[in-house]
PDB file of N, CA and C in Angstrom:
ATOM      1  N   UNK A   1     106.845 140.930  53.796  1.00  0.00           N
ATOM      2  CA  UNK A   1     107.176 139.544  53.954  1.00  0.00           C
ATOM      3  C   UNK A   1     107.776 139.341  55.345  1.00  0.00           C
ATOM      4  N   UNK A   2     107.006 138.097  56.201  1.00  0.00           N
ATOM      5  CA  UNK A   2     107.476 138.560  57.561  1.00  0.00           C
ATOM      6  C   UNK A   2     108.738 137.341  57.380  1.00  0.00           C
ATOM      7  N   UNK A   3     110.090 138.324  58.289  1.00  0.00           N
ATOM      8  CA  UNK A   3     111.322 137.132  58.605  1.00  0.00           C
ATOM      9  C   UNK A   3     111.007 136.125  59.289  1.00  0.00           C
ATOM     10  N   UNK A   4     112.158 134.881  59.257  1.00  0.00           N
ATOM     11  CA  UNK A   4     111.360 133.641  60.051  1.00  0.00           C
ATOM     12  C   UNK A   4     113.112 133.190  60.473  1.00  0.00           C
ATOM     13  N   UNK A   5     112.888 132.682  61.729  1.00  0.00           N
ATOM     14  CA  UNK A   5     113.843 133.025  62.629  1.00  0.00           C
ATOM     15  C   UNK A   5     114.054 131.336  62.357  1.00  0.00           C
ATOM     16  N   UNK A   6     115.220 130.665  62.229  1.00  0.00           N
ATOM     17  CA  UNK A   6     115.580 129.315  62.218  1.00  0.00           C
ATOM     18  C   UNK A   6     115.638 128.898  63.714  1.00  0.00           C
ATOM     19  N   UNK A   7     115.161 127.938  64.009  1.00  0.00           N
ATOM     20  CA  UNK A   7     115.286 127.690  65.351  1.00  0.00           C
ATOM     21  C   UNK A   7     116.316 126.679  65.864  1.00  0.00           C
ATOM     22  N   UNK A   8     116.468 127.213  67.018  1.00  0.00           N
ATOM     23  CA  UNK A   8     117.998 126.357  67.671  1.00  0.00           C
ATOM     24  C   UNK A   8     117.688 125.198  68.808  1.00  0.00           C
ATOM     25  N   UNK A   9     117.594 123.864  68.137  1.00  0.00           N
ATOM     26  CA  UNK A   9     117.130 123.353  69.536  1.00  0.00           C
ATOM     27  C   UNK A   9     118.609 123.054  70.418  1.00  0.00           C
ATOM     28  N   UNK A  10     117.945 123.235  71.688  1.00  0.00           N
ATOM     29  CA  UNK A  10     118.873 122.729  72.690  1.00  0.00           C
ATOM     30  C   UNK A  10     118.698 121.148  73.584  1.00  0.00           C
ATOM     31  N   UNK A  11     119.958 120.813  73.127  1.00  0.00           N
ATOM     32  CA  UNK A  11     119.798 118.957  73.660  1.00  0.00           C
ATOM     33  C   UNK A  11     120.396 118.607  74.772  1.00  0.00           C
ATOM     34  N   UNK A  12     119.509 118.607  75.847  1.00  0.00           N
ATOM     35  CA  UNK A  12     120.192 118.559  77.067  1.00  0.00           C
ATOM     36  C   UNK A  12     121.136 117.477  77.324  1.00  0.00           C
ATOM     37  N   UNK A  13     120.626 116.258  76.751  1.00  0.00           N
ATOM     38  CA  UNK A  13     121.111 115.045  76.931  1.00  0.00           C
ATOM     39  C   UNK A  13     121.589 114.601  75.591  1.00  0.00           C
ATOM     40  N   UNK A  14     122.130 113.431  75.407  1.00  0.00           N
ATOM     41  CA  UNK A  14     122.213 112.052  74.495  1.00  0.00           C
ATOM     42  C   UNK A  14     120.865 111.796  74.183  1.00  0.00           C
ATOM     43  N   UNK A  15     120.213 111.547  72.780  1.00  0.00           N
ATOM     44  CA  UNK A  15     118.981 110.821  72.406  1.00  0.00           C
ATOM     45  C   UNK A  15     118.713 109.538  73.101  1.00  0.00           C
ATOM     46  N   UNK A  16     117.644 109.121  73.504  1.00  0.00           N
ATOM     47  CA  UNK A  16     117.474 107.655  73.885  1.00  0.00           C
ATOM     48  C   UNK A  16     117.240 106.779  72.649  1.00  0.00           C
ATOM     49  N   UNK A  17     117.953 105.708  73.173  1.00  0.00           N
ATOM     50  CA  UNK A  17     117.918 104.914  71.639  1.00  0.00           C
ATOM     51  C   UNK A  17     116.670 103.933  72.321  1.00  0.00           C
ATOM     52  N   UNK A  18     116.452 102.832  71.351  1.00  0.00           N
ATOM     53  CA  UNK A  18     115.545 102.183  71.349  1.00  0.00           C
ATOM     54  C   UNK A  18     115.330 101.491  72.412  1.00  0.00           C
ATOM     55  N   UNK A  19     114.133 100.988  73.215  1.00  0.00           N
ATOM     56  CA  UNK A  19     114.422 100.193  74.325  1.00  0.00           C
ATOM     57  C   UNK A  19     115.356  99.020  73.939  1.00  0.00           C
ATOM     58  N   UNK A  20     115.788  98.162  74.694  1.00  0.00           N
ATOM     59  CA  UNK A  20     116.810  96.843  74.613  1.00  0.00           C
ATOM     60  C   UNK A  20     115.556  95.808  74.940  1.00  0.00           C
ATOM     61  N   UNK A  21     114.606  96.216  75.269  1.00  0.00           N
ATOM     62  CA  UNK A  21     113.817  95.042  75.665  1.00  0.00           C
ATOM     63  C   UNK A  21     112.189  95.251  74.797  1.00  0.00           C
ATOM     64  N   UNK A  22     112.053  94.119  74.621  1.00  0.00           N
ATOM     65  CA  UNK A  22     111.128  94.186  72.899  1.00  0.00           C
ATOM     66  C   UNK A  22     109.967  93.810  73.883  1.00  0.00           C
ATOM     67  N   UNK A  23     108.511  93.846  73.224  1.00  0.00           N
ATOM     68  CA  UNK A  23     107.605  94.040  73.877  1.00  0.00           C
ATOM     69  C   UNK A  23     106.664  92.888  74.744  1.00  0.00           C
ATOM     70  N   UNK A  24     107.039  91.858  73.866  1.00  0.00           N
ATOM     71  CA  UNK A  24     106.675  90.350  74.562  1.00  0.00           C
ATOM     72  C   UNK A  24     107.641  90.226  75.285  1.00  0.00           C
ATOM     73  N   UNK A  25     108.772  90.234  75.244  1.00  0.00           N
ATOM     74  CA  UNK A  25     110.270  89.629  76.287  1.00  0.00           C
ATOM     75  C   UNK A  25     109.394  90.741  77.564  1.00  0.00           C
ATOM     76  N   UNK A  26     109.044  92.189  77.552  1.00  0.00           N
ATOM     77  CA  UNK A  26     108.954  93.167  78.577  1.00  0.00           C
ATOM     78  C   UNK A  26     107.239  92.175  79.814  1.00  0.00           C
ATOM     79  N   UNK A  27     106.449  91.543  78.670  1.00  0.00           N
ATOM     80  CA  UNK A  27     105.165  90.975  79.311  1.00  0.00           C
ATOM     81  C   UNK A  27     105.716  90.313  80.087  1.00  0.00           C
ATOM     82  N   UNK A  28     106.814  89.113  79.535  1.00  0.00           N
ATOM     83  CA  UNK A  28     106.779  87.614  79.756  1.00  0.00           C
ATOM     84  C   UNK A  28     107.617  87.933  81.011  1.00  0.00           C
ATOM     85  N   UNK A  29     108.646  89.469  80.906  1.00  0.00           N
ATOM     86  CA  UNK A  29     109.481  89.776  82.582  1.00  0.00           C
ATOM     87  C   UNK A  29     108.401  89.914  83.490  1.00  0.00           C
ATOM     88  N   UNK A  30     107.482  90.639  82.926  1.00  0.00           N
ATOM     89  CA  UNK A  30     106.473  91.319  84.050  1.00  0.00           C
ATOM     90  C   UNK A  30     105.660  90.266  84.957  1.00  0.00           C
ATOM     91  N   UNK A  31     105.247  89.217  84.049  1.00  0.00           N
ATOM     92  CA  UNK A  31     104.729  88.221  84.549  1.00  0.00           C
ATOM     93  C   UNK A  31     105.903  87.446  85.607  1.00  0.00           C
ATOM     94  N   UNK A  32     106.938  87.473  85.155  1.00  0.00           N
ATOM     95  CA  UNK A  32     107.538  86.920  86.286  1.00  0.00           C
ATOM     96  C   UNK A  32     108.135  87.384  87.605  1.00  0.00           C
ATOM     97  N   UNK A  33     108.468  88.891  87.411  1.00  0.00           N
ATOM     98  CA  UNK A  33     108.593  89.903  88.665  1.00  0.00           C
ATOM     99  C   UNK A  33     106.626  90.182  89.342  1.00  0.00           C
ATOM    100  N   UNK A  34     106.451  89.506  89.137  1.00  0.00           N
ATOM    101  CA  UNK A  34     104.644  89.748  89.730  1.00  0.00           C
ATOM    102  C   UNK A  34     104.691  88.550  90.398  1.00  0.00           C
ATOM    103  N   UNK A  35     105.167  87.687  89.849  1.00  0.00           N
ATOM    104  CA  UNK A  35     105.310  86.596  90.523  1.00  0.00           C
ATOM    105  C   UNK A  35     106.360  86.379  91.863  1.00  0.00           C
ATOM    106  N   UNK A  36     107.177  87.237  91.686  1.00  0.00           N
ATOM    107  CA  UNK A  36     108.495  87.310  92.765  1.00  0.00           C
ATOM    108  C   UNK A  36     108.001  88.769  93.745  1.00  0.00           C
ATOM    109  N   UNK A  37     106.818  89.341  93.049  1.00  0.00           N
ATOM    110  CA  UNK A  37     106.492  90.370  94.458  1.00  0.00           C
ATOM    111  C   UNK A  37     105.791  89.979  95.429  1.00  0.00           C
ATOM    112  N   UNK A  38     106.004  89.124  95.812  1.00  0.00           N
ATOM    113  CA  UNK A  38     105.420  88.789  97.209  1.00  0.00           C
ATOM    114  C   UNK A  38     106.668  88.291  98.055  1.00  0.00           C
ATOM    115  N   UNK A  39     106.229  88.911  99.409  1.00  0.00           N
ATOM    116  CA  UNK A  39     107.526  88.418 100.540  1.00  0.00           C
ATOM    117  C   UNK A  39     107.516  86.695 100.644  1.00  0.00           C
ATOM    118  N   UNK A  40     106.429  86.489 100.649  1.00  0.00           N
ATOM    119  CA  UNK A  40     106.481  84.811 100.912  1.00  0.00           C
ATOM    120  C   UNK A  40     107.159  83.910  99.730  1.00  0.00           C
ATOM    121  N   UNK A  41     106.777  84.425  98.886  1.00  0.00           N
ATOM    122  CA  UNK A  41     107.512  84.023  97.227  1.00  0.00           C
ATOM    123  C   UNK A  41     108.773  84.207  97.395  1.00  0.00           C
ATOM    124  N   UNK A  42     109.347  85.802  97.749  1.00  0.00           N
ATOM    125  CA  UNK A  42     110.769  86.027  97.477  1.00  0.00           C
ATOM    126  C   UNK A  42     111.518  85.392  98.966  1.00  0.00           C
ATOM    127  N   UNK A  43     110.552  85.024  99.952  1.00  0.00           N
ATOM    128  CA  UNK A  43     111.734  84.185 101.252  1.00  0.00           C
ATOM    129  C   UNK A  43     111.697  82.705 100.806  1.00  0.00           C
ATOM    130  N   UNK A  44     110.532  82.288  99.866  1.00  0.00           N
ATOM    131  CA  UNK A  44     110.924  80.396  99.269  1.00  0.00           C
ATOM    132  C   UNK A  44     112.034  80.533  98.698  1.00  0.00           C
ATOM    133  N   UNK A  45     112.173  81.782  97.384  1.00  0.00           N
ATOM    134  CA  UNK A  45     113.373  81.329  96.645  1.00  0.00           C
ATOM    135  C   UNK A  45     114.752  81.972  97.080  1.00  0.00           C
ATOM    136  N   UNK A  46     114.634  82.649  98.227  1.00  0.00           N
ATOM    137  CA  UNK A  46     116.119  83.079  98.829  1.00  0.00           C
ATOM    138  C   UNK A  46     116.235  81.567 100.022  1.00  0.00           C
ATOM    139  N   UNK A  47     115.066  81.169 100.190  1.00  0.00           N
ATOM    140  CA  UNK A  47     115.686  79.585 101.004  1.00  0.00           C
ATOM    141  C   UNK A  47     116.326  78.997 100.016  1.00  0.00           C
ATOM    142  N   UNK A  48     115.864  78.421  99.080  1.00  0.00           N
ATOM    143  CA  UNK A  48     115.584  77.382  98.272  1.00  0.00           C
ATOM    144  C   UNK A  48     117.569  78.124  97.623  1.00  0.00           C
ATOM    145  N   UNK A  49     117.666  79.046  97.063  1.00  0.00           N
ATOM    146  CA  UNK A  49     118.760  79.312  96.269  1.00  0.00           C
ATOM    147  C   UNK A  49     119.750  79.039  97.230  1.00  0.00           C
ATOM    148  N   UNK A  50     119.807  79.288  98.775  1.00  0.00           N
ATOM    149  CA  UNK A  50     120.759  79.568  99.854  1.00  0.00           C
ATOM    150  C   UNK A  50     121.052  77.839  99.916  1.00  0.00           C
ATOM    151  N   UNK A  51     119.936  77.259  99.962  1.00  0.00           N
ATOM    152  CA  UNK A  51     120.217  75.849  99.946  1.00  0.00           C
ATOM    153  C   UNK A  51     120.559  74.956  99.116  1.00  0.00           C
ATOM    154  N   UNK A  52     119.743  74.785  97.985  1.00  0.00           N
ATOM    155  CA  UNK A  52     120.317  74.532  97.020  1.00  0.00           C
ATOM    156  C   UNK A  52     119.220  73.573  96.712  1.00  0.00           C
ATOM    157  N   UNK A  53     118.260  73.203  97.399  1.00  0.00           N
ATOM    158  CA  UNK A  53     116.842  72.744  96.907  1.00  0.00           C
ATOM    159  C   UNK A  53     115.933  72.592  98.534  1.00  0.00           C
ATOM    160  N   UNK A  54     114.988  72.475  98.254  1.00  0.00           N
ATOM    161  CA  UNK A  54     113.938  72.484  99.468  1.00  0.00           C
ATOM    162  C   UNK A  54     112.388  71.486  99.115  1.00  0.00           C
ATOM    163  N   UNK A  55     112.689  71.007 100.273  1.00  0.00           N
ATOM    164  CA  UNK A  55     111.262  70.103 100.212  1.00  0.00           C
ATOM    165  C   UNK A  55     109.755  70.507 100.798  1.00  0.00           C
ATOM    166  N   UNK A  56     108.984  70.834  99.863  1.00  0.00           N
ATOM    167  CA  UNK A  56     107.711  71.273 100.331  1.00  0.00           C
ATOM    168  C   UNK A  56     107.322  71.052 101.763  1.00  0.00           C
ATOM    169  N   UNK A  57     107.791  69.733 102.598  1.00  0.00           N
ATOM    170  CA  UNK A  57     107.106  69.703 103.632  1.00  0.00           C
ATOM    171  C   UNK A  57     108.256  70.742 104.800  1.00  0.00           C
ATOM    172  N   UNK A  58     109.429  71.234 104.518  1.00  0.00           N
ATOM    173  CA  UNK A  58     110.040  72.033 105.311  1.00  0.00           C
ATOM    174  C   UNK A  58     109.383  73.834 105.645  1.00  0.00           C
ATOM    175  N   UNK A  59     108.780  74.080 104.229  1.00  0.00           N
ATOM    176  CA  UNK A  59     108.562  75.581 104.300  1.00  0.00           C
ATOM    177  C   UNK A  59     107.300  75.373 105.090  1.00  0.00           C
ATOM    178  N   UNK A  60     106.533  74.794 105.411  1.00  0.00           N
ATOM    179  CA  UNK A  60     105.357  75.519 106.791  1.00  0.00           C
ATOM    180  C   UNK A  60     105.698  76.197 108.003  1.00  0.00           C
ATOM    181  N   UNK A  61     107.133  75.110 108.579  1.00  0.00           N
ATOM    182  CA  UNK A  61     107.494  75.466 109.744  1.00  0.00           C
ATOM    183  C   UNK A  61     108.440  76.688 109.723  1.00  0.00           C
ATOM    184  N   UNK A  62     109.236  76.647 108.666  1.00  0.00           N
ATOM    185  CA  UNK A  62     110.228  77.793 108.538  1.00  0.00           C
ATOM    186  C   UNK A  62     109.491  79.345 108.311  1.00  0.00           C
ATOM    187  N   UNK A  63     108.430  79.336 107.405  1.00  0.00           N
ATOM    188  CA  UNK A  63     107.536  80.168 106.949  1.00  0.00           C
ATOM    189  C   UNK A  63     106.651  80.588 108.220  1.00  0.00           C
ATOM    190  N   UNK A  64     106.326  79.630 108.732  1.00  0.00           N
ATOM    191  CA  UNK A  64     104.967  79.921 109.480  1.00  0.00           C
ATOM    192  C   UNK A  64     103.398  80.278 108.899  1.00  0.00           C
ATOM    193  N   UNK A  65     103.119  79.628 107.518  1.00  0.00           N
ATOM    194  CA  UNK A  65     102.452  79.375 107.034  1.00  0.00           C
ATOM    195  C   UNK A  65     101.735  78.001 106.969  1.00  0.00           C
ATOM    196  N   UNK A  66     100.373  77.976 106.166  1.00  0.00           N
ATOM    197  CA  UNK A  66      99.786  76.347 106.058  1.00  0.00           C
ATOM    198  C   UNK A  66     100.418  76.009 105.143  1.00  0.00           C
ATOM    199  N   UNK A  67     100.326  74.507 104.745  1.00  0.00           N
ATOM    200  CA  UNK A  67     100.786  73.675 103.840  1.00  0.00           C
ATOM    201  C   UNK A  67     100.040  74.507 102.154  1.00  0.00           C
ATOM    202  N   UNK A  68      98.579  74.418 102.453  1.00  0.00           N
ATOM    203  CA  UNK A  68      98.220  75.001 100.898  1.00  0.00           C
ATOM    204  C   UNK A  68      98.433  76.066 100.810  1.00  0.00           C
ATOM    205  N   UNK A  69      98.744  77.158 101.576  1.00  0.00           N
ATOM    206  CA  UNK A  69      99.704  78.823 101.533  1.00  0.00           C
ATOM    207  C   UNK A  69     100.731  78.499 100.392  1.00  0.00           C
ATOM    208  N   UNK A  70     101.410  77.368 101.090  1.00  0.00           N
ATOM    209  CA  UNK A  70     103.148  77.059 100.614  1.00  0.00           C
ATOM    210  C   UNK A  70     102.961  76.713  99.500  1.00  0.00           C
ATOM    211  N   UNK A  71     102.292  75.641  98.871  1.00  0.00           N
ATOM    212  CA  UNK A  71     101.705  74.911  97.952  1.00  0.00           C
ATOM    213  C   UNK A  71     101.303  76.247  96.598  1.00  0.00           C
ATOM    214  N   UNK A  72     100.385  76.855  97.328  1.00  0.00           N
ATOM    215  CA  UNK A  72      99.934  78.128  95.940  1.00  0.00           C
ATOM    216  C   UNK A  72     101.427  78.501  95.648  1.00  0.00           C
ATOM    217  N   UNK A  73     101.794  79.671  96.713  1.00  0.00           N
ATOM    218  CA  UNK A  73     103.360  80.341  96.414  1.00  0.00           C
ATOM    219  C   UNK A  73     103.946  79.234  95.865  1.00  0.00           C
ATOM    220  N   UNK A  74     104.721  77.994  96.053  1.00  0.00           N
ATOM    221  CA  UNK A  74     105.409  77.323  94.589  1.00  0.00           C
ATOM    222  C   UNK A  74     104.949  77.159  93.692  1.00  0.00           C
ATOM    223  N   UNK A  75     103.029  76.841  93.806  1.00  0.00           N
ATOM    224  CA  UNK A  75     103.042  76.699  92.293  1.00  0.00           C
ATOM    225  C   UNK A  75     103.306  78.471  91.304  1.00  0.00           C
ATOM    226  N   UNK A  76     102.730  79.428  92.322  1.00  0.00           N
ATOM    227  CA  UNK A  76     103.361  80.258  91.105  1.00  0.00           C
ATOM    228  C   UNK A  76     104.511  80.570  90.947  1.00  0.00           C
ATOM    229  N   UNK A  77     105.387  80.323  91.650  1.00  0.00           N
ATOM    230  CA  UNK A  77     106.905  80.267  91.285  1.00  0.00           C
ATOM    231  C   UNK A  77     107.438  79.531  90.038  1.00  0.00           C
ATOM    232  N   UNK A  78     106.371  78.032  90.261  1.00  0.00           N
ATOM    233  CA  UNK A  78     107.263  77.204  89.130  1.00  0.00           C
ATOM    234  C   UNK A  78     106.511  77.669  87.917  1.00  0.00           C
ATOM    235  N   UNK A  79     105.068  77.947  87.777  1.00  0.00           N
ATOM    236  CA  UNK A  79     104.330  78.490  86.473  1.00  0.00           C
ATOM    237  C   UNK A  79     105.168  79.459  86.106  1.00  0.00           C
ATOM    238  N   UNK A  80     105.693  80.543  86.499  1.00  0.00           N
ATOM    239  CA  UNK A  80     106.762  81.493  86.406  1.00  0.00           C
ATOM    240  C   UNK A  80     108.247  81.189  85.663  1.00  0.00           C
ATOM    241  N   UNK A  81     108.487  79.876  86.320  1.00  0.00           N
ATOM    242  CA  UNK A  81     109.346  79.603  85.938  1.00  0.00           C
ATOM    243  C   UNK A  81     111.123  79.870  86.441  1.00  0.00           C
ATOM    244  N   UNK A  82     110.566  80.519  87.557  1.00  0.00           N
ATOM    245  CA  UNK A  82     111.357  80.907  88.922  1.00  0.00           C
ATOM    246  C   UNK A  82     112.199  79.545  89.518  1.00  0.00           C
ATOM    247  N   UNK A  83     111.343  78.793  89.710  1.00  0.00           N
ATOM    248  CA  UNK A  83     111.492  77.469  90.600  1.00  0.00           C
ATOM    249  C   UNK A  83     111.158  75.855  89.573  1.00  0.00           C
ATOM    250  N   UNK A  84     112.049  74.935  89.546  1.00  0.00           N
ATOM    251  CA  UNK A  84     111.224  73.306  88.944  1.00  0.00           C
ATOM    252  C   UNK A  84     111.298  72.483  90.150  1.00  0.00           C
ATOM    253  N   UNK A  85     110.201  71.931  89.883  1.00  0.00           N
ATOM    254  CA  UNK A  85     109.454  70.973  90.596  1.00  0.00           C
ATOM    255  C   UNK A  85     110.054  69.638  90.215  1.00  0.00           C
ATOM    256  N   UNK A  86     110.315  68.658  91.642  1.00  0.00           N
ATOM    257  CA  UNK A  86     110.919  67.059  91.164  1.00  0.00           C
ATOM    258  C   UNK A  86     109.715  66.574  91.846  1.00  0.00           C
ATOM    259  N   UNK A  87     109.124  65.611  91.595  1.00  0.00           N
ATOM    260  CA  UNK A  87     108.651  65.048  92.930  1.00  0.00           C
ATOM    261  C   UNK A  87     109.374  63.507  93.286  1.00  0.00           C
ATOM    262  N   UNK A  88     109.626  63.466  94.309  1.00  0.00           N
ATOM    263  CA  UNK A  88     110.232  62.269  94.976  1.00  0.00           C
ATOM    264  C   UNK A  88     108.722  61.585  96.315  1.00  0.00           C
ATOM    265  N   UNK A  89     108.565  60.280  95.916  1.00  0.00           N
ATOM    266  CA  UNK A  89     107.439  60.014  96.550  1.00  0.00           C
ATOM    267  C   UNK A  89     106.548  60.835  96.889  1.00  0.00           C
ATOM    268  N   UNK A  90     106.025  61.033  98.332  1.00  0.00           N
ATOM    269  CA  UNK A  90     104.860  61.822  98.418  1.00  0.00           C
ATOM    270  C   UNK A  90     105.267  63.518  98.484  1.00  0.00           C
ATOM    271  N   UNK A  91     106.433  63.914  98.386  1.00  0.00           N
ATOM    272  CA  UNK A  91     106.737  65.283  98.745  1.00  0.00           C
ATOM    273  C   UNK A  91     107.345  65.928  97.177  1.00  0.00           C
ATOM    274  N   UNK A  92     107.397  67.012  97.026  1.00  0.00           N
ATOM    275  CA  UNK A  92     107.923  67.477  95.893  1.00  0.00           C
ATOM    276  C   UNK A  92     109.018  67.932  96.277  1.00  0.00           C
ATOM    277  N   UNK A  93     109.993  68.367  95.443  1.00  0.00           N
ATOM    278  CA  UNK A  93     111.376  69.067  95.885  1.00  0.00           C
ATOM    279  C   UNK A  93     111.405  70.478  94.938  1.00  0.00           C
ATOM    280  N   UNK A  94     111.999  71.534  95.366  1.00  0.00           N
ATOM    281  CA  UNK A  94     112.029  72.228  94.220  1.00  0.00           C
ATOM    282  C   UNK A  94     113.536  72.525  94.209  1.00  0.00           C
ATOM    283  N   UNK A  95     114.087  73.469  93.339  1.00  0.00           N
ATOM    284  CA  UNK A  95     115.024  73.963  92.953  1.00  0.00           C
ATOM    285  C   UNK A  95     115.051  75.058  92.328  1.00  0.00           C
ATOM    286  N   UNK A  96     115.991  75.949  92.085  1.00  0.00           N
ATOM    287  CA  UNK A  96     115.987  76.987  91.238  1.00  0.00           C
ATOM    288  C   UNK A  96     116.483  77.019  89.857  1.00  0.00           C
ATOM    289  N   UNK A  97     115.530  77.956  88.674  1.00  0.00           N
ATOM    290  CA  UNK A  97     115.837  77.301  87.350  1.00  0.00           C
ATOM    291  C   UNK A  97     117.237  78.676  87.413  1.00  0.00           C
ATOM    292  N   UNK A  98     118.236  78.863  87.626  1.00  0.00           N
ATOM    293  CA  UNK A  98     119.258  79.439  86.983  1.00  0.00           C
ATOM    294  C   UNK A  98     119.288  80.209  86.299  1.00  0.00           C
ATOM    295  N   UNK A  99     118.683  79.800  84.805  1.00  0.00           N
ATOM    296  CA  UNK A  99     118.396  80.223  83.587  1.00  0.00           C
ATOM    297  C   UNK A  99     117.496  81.258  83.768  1.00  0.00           C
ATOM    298  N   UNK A 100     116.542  80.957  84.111  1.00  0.00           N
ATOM    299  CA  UNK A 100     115.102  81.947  84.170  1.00  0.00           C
ATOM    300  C   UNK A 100     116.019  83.072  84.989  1.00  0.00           C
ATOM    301  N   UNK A 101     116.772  82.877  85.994  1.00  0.00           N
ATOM    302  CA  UNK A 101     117.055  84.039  86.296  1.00  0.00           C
ATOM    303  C   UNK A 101     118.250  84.618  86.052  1.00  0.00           C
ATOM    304  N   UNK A 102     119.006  83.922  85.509  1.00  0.00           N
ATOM    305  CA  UNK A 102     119.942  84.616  84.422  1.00  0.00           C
ATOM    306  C   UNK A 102     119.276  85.522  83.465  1.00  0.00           C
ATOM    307  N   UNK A 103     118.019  85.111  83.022  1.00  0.00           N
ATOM    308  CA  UNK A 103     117.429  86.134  82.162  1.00  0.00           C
ATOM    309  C   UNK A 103     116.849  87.255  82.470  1.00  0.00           C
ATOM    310  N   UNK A 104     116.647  87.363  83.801  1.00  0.00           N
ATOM    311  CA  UNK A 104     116.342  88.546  84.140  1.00  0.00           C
ATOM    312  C   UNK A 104     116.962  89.265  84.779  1.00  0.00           C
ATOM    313  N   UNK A 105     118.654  88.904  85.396  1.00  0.00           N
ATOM    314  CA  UNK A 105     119.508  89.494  84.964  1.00  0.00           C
ATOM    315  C   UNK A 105     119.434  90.621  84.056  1.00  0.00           C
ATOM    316  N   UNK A 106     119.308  89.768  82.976  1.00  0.00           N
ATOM    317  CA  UNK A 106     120.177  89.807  81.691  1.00  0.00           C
ATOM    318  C   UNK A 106     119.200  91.120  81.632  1.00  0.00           C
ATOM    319  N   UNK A 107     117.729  90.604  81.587  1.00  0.00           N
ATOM    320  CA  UNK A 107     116.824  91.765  80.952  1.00  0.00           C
ATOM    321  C   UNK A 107     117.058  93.335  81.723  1.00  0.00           C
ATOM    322  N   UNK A 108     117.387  93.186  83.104  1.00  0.00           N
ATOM    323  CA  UNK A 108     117.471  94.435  83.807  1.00  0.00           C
ATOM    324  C   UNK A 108     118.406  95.184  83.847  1.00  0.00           C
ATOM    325  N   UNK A 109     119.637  94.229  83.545  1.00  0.00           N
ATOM    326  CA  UNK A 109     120.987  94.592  83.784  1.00  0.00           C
ATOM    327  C   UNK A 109     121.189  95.470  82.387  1.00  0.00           C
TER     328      UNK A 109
END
């Protein structure tokens, strides 16, 4: 009868517990850090936050981009949910939603 040796595991670490971030909340971040990887994206909303809102017709000259460059980059900011849109007569204004990025804070932190 052959002996059978009990085995000893060794635990280098603490177990990992469950992720904190569930699997739709992990899409719905991803979609929005995809949206913030671009330099032109992340210099609208470090204007826009530094200021405290910005009017579409300012970022061409500051950017050094065209008007419909500027135009795509907010709209995916605000689809994102990064940035809301006012419009005041012919120009839009944006702002930063707070919230949205309190939450991703929240999610990374």
């Amino acid at each position: 009868m052959a002996k059978t040796i009990p085995l000893i595991q060794e635990i280098c670490c603490a177990p990992l517990s469950e992720a904190q971030l569930a699997e739709d909340d992990a899409v719905d971040l991803a979609r929005v850090l995809k949206a913030l990887a671009d330099p032109v994206r992340l210099r609208l909303v470090s204007i826009i936050a530094d200021v405290g809102e910005g009017c579409a017709c300012d970022f061409p000259a500051i950017l050094g981009k065209s008007q419909p460059t500027i135009s795509h980059h907010l709209s995916q900011l605000v689809e994102a949910g990064i940035l809301e849109r006012e419009q005041r007569g012919k120009w839009a204004w944006f702002h930063v939603n707070d919230d949205r990025l309190g939450d991703i804070r929240a999610a990374l932190g």
